[in-house]
C-alpha atoms as a PDB file:
ATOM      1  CA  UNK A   1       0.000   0.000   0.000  1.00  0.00           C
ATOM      2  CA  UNK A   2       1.140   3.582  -0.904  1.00  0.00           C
ATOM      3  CA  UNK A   3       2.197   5.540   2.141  1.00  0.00           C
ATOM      4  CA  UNK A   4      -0.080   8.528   2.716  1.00  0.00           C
ATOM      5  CA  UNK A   5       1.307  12.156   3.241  1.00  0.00           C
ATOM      6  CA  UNK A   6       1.179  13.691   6.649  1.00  0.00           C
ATOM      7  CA  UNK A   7       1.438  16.989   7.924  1.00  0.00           C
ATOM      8  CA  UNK A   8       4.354  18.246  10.415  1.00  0.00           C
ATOM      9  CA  UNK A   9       0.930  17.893  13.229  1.00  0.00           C
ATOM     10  CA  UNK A  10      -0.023  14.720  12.586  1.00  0.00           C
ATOM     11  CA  UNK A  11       3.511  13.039  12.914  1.00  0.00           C
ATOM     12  CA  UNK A  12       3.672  14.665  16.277  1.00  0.00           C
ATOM     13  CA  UNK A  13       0.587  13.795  17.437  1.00  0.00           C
ATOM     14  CA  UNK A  14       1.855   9.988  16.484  1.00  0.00           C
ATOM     15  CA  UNK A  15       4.689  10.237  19.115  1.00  0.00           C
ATOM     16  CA  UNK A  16       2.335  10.919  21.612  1.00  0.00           C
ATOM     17  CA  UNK A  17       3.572  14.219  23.001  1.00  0.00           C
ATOM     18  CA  UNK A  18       0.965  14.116  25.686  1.00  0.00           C
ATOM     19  CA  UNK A  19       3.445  11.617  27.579  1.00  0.00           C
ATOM     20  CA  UNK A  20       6.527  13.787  27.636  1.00  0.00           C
ATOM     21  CA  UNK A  21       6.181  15.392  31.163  1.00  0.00           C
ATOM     22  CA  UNK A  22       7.907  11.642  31.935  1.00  0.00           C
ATOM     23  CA  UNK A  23      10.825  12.145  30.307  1.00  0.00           C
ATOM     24  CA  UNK A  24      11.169  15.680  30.180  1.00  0.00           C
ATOM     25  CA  UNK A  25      10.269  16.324  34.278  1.00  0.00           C
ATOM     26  CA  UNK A  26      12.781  13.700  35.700  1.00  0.00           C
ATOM     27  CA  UNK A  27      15.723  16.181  34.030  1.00  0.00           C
ATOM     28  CA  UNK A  28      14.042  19.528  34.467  1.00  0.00           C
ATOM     29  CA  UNK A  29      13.706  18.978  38.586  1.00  0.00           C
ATOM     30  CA  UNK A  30      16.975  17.572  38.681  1.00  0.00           C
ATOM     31  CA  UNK A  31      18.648  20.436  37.248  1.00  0.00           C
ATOM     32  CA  UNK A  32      16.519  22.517  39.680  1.00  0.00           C
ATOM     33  CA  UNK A  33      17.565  20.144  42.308  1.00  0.00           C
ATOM     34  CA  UNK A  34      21.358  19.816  41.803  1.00  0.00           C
ATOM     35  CA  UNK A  35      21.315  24.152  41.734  1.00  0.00           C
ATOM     36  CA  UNK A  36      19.692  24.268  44.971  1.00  0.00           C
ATOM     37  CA  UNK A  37      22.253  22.304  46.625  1.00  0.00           C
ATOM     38  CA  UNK A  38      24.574  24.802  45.479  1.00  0.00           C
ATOM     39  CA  UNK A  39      26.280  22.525  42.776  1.00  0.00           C
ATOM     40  CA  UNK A  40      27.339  24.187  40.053  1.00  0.00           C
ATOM     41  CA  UNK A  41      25.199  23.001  36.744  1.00  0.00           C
ATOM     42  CA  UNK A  42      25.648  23.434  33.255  1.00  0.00           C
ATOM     43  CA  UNK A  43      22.444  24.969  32.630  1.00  0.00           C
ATOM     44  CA  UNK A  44      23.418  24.782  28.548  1.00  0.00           C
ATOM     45  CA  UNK A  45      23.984  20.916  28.704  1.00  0.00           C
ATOM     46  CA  UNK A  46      21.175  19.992  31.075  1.00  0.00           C
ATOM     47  CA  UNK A  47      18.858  21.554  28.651  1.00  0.00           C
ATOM     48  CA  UNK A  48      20.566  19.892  25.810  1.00  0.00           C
ATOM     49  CA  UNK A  49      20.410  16.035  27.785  1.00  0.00           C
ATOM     50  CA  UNK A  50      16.409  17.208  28.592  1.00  0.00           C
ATOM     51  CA  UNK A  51      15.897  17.829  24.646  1.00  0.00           C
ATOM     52  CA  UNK A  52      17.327  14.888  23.690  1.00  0.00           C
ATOM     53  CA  UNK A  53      15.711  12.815  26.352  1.00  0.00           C
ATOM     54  CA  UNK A  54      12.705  14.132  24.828  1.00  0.00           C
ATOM     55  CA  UNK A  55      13.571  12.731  21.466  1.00  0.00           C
ATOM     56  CA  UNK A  56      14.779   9.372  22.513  1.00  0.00           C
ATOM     57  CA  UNK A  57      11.317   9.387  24.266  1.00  0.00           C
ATOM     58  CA  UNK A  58       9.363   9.784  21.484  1.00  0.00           C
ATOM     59  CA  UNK A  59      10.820   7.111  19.534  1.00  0.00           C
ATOM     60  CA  UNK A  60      10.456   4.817  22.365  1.00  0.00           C
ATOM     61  CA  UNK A  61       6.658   5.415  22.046  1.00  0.00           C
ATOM     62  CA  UNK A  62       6.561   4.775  18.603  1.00  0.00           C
ATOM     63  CA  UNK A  63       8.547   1.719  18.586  1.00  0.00           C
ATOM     64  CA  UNK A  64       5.830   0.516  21.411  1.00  0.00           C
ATOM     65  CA  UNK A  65       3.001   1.141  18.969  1.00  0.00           C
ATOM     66  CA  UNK A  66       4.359  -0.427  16.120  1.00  0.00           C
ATOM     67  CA  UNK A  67       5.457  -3.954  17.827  1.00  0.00           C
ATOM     68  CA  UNK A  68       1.587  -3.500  19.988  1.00  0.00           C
ATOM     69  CA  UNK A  69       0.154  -3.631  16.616  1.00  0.00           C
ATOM     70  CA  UNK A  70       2.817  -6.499  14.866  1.00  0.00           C
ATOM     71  CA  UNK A  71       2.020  -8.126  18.061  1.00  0.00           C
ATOM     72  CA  UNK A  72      -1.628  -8.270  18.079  1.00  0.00           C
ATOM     73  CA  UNK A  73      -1.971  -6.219  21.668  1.00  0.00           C
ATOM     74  CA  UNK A  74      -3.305  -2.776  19.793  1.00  0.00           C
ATOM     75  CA  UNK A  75      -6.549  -3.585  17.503  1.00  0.00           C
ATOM     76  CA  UNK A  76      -9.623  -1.726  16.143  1.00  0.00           C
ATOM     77  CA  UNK A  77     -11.184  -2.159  19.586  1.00  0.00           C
ATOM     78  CA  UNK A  78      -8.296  -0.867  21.587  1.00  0.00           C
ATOM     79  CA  UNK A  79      -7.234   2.646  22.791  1.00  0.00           C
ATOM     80  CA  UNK A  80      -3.575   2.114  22.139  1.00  0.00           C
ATOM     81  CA  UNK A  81      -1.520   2.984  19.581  1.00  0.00           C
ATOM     82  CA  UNK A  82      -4.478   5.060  17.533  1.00  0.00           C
ATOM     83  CA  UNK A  83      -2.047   6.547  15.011  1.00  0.00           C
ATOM     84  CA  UNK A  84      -1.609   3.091  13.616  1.00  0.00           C
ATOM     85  CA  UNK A  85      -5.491   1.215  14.788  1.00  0.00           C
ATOM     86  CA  UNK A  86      -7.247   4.124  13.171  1.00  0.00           C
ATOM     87  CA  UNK A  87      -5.627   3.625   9.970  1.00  0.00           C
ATOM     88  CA  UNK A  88      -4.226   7.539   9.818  1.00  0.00           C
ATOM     89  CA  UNK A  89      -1.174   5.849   9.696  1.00  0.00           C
ATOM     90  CA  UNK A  90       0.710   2.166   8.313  1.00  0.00           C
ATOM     91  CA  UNK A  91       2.347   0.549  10.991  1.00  0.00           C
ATOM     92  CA  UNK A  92       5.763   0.509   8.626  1.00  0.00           C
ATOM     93  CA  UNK A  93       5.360   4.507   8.623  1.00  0.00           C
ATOM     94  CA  UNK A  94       5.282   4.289  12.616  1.00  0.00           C
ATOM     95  CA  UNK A  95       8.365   2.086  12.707  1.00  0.00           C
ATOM     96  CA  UNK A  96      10.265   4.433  10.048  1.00  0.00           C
ATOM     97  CA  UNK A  97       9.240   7.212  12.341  1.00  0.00           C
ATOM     98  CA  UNK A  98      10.719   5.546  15.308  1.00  0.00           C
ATOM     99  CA  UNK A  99      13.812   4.612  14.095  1.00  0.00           C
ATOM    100  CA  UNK A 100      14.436   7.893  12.606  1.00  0.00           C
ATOM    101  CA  UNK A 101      13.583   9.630  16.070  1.00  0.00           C
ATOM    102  CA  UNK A 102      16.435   7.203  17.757  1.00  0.00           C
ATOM    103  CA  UNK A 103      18.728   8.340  15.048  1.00  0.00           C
ATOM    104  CA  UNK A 104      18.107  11.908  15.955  1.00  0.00           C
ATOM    105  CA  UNK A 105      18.454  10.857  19.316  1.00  0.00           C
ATOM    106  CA  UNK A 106      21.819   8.606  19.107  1.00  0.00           C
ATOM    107  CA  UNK A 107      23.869  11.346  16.635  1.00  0.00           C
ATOM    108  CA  UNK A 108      22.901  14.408  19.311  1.00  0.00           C
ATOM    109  CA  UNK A 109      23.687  11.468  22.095  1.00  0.00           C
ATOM    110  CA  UNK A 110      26.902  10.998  20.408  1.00  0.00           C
ATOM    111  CA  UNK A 111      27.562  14.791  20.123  1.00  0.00           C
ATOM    112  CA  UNK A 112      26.473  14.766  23.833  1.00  0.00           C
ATOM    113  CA  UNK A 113      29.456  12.593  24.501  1.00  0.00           C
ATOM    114  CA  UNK A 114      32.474  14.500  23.247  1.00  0.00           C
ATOM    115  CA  UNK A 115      31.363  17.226  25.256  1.00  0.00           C
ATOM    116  CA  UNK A 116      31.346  15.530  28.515  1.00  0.00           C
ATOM    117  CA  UNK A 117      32.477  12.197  28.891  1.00  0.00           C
ATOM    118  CA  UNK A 118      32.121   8.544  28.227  1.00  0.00           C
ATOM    119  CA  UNK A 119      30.253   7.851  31.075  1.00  0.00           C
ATOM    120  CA  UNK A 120      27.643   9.242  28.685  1.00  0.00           C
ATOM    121  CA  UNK A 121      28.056   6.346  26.121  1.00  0.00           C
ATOM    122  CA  UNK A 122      27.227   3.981  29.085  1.00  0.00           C
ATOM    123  CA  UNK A 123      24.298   5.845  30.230  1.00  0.00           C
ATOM    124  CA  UNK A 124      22.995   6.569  26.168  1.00  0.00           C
ATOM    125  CA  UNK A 125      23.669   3.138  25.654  1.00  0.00           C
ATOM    126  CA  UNK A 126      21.349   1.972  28.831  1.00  0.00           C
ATOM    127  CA  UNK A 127      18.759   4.074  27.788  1.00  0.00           C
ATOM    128  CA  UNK A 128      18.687   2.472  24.065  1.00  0.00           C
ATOM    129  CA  UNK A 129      18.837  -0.771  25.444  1.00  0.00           C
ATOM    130  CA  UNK A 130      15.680  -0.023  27.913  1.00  0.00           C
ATOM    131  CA  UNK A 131      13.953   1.663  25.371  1.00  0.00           C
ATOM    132  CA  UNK A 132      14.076  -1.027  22.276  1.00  0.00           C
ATOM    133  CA  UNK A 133      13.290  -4.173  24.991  1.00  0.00           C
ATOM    134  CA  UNK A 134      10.585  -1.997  26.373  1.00  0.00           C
ATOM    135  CA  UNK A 135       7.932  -4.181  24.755  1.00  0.00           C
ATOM    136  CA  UNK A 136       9.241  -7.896  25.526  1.00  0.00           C
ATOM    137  CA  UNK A 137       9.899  -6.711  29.270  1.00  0.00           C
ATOM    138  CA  UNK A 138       6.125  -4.986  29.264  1.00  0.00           C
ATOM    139  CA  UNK A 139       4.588  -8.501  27.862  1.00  0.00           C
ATOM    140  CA  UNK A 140       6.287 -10.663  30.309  1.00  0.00           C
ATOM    141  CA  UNK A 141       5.431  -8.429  33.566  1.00  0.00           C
ATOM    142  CA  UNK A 142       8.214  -6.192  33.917  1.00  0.00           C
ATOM    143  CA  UNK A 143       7.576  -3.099  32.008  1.00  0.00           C
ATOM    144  CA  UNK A 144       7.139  -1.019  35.241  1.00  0.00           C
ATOM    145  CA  UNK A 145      10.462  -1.561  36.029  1.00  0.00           C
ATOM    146  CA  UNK A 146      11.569  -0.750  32.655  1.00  0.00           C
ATOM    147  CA  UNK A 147       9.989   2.793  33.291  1.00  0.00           C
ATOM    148  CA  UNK A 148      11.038   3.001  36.486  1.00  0.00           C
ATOM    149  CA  UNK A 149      14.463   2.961  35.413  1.00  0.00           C
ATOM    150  CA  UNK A 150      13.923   4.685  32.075  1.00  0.00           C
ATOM    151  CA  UNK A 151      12.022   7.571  33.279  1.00  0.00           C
ATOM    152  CA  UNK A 152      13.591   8.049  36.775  1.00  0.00           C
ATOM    153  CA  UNK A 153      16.887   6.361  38.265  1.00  0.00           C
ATOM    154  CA  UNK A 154      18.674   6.685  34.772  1.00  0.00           C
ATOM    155  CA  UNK A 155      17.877  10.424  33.639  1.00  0.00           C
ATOM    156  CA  UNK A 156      18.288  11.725  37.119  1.00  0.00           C
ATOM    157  CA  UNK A 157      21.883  10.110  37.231  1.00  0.00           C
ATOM    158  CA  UNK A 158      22.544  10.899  33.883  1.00  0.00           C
ATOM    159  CA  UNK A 159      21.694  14.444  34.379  1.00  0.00           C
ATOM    160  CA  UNK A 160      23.668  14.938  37.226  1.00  0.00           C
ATOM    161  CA  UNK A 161      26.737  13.398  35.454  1.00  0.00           C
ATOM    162  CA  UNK A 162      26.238  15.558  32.093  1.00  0.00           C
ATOM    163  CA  UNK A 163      25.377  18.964  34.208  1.00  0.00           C
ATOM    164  CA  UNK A 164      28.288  18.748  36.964  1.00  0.00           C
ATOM    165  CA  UNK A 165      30.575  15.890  35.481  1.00  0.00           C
ATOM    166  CA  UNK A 166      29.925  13.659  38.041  1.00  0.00           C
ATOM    167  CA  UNK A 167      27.195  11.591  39.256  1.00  0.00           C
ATOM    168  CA  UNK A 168      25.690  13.098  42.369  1.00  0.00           C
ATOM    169  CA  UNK A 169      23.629  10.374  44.830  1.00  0.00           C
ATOM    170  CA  UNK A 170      21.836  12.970  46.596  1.00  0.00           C
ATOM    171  CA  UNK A 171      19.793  13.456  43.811  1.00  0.00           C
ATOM    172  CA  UNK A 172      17.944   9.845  43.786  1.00  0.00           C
ATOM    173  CA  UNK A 173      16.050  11.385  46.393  1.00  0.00           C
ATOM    174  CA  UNK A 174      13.673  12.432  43.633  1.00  0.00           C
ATOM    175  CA  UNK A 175      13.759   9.161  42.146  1.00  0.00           C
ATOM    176  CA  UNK A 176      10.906   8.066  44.174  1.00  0.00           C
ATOM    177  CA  UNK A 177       8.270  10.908  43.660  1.00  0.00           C
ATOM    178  CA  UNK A 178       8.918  11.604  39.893  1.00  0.00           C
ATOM    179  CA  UNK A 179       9.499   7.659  39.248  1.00  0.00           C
ATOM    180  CA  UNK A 180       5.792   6.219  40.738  1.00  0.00           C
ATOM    181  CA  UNK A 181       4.150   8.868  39.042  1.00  0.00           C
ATOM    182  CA  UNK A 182       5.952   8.261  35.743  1.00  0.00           C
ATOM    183  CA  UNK A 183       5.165   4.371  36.615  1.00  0.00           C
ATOM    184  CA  UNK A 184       1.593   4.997  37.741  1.00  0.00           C
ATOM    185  CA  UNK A 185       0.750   6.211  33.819  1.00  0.00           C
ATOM    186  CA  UNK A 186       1.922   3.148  32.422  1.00  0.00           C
ATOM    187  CA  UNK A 187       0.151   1.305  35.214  1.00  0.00           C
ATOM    188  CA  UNK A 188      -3.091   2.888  34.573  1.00  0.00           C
ATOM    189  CA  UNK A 189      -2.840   2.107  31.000  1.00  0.00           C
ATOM    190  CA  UNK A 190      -2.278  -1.238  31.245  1.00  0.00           C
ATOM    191  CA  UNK A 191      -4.999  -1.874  34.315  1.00  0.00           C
ATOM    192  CA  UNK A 192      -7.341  -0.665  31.263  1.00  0.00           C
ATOM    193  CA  UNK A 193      -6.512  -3.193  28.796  1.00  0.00           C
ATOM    194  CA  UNK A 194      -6.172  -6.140  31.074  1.00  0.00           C
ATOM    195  CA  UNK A 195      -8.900  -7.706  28.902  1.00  0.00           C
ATOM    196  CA  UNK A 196      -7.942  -6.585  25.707  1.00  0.00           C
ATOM    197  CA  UNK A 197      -3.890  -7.436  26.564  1.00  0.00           C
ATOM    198  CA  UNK A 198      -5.171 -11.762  28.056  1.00  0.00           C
ATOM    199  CA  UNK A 199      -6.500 -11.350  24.247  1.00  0.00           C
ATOM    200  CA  UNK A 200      -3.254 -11.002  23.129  1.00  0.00           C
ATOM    201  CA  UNK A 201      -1.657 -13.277  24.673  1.00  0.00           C
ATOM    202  CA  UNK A 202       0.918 -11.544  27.057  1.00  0.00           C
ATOM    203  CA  UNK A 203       1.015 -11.008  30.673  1.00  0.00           C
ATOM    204  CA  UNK A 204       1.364  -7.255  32.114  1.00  0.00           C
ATOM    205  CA  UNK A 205       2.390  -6.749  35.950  1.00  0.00           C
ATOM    206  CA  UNK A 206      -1.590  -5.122  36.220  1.00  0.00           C
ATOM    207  CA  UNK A 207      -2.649  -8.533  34.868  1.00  0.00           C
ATOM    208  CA  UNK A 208      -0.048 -10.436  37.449  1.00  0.00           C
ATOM    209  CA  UNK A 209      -1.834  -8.736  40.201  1.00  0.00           C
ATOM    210  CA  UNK A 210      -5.445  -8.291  39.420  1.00  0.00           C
ATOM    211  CA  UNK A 211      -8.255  -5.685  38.526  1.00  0.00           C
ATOM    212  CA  UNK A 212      -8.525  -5.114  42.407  1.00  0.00           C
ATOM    213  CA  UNK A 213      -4.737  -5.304  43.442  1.00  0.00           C
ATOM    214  CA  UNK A 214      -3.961  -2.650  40.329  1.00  0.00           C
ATOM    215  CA  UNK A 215      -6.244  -0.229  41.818  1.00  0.00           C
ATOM    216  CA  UNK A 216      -4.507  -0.117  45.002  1.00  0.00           C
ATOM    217  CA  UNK A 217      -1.305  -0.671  43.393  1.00  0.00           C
ATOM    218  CA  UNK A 218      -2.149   2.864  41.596  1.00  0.00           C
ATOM    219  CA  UNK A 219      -3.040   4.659  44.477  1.00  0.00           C
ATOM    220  CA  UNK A 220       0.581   3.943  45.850  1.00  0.00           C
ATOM    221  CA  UNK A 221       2.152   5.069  43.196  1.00  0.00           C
ATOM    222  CA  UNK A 222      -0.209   8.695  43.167  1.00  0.00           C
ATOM    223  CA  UNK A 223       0.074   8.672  46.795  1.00  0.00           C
ATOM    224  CA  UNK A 224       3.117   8.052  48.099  1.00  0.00           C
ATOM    225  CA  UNK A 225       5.270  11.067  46.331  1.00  0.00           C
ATOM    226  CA  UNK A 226       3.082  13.482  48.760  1.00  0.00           C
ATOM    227  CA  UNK A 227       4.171  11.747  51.709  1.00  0.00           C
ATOM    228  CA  UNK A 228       7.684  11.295  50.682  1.00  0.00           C
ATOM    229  CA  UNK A 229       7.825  15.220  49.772  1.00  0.00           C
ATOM    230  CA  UNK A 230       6.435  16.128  53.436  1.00  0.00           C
ATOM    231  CA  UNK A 231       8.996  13.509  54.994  1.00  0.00           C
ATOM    232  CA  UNK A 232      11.750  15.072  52.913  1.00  0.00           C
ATOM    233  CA  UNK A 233      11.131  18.382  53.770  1.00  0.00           C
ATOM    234  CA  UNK A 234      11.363  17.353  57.518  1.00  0.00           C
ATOM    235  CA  UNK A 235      14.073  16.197  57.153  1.00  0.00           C
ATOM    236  CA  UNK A 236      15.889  18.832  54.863  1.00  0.00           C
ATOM    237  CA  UNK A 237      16.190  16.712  52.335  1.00  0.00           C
ATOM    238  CA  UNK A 238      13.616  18.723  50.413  1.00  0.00           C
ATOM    239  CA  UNK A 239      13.259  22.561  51.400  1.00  0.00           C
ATOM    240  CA  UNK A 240       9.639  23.764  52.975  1.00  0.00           C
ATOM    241  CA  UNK A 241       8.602  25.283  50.157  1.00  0.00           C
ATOM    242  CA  UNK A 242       8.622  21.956  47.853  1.00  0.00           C
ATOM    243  CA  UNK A 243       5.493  21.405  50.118  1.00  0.00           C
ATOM    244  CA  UNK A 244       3.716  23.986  47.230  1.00  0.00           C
ATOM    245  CA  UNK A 245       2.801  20.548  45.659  1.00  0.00           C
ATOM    246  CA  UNK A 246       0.600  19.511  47.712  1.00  0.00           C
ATOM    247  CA  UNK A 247      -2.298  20.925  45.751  1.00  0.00           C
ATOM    248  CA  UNK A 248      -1.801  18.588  43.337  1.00  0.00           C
ATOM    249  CA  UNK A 249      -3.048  15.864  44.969  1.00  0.00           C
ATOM    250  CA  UNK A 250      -6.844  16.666  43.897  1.00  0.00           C
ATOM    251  CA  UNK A 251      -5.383  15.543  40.566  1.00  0.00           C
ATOM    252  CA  UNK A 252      -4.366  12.806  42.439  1.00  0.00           C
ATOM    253  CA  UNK A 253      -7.468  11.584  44.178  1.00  0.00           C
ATOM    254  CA  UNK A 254      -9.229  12.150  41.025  1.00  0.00           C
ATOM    255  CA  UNK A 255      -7.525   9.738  39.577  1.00  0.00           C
ATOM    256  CA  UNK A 256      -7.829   7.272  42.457  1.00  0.00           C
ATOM    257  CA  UNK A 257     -11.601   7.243  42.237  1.00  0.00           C
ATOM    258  CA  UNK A 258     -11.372   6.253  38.575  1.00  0.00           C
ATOM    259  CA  UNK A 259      -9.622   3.348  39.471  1.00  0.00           C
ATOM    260  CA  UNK A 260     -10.983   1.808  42.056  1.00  0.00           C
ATOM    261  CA  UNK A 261     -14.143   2.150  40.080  1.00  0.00           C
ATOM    262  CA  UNK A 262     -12.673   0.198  37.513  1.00  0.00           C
ATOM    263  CA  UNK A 263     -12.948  -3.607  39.102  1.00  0.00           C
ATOM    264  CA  UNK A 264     -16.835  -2.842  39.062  1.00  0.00           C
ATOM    265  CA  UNK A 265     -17.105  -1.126  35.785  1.00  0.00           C
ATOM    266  CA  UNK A 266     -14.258  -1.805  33.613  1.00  0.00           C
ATOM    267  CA  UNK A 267     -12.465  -0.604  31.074  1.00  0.00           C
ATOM    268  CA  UNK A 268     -14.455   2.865  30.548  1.00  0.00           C
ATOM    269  CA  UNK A 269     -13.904   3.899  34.016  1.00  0.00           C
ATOM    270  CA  UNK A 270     -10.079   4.197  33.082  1.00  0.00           C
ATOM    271  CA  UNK A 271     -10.723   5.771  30.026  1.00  0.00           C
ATOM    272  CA  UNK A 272      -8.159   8.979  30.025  1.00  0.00           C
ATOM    273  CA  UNK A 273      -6.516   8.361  33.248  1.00  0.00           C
ATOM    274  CA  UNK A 274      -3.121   7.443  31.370  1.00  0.00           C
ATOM    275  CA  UNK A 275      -3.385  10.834  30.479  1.00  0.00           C
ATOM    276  CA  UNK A 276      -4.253  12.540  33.651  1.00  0.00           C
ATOM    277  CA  UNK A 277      -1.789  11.120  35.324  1.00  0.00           C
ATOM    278  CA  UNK A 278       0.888  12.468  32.948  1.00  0.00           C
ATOM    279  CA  UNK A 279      -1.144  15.537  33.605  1.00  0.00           C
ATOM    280  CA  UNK A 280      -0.414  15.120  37.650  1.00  0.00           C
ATOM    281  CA  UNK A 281       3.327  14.623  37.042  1.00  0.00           C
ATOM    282  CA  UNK A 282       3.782  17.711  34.720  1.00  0.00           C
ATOM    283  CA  UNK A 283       1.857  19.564  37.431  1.00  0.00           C
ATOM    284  CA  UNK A 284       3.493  17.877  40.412  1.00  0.00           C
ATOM    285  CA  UNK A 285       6.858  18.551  38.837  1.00  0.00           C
ATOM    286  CA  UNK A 286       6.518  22.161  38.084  1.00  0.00           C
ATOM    287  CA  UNK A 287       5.739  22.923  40.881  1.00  0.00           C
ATOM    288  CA  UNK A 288       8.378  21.223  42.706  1.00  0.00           C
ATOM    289  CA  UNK A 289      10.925  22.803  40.387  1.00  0.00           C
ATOM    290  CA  UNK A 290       9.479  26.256  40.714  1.00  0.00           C
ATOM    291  CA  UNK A 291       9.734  25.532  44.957  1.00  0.00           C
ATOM    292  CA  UNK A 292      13.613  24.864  44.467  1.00  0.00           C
ATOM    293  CA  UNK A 293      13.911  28.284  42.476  1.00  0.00           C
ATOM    294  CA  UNK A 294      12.592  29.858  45.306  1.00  0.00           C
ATOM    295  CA  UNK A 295      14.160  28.742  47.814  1.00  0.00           C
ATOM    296  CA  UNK A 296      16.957  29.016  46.854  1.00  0.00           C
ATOM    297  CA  UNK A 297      16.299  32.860  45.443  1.00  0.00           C
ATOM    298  CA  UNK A 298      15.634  33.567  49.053  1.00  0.00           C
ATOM    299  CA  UNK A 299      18.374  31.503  50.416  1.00  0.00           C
END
């Protein structure tokens, strides 16, 4: 079949941009983070590693549409991977797409590397690694981790490294808060298409556990980053004012509802909450960048 033409919006739209905060966040508050303990950052090269993140993020969401669709897990009846199930676009398109974006990614990863060090190779190389068994790790149960360490423990180190040119531990502090969040959106997603994903024939970690399990399972993930904030902030590990998230947690709770209405009435009641909760960690992140700004303004 002859490949359609698409505008410069729809080919965006395809890389799901609503999904970013996850990749971009983790490297924005840990910039924010490593400045407020009076490290001295690289503002130009944080911003650079945050772009490119970006990029390598995109391509990791194609690359999950296009083997959810070879693979049978994204259909006509399925939310996922639209840009292929609606027929806007051929799954070979998505996959071209993909690869290109991890070419993108790899050559300004490369350039990345000759102006700090090869500790970047090891971490770019991590991340590629993550990103292309994304999928088989996702169908056999352990795609949260994936994320986890995609979207959290590896950007956050990896930022600190490329920013200062070394890799800070204090700043895994935030691995916790920004990584459940960043978890809890793939977790949501994949509560929703427990059905649809037995179909398939593969086994997610909300399938492992349950439609009632993955609810609470959620609500940890949501949860927990408020709790760890206020701790933190006892404790100095976090200044007072990082407590300017707390707000956020009506997204939150919102969100909570949704699924625990889900074991009762299924997949609509999750319909969107993928989303939301990117929402909540764009929101929670902001606002726990903008707090180490200030504090450290009034320091």
């Amino acid at each position: 079949m002859k490949e359609q033409k698409h505008s410069f919006k729809s080919w965006f739209f395809a890389t799901r941009p609503w999904s970013f905060p996850a990749s971009a966040m983790p490297v924005l508050v840990t910039l924010a983070y490593l400045g407020w303990l009076g490290v001295d950052v690289n503002w130009g090269i944080g911003l650079w590693a945050l772009v490119n993140v970006v990029v390598f993020h995109a391509a990791a969401n194609c690359w999950s549409d296009y083997l959810d669709y070879v693979k049978g897990v994204d259909r006509e009846d399925t939310i996922g991977g639209l840009s292929i199930t609606s027929g806007e676009f051929q799954a070979a398109e998505i996959k071209k797409l993909s690869l290109s974006l991890l070419a993108v990614a790899a050559a300004s990863g490369i350039a990345l590397l000759l102006a700090t060090g090869w500790p970047t190779l090891l971490l770019g190389l991590a991340g590629c690694a993550l990103i292309l068994f994304y999928p088989w790790l996702k169908y056999h149960a352990l795609g949260d981790v994936d994320i986890f360490l995609t979207y959290s423990v590896l950007p956050i180190l990896g930022t600190s490294y490329v920013a200062t040119g070394e890799f800070l531990l204090d700043a895994l502090w935030l691995a916790l808060p920004i990584g459940l969040i960043t978890v809890g959106i793939l977790h949501s997603n994949n509560t929703r298409d427990i059905e649809h994903d037995k179909r398939a024939g593969i086994c997610t970690f909300a399938m492992l556990i349950g439609k009632e399990a993955s609810a609470s399972v959620y609500a940890f993930e949501v949860l927990l980053p408020y709790a760890w904030i206020v701790a933190g902030a006892c404790f100095g590990v976090f200044p007072w004012w990082s407590l300017i998230v707390l707000p956020t947690v009506k997204i939150a709770l919102g969100n909570v509802r949704s699924a625990f209405k889900y074991p009762k009435e299924g997949f609509e009641a999750l319909v969107g909450v993928d989303e939301k909760t990117a929402q909540l960690q764009l929101a929670f992140s902001l606002l726990l960048t903008v707090s180490l700004f200030i504090d450290k303004l009034l320091s």
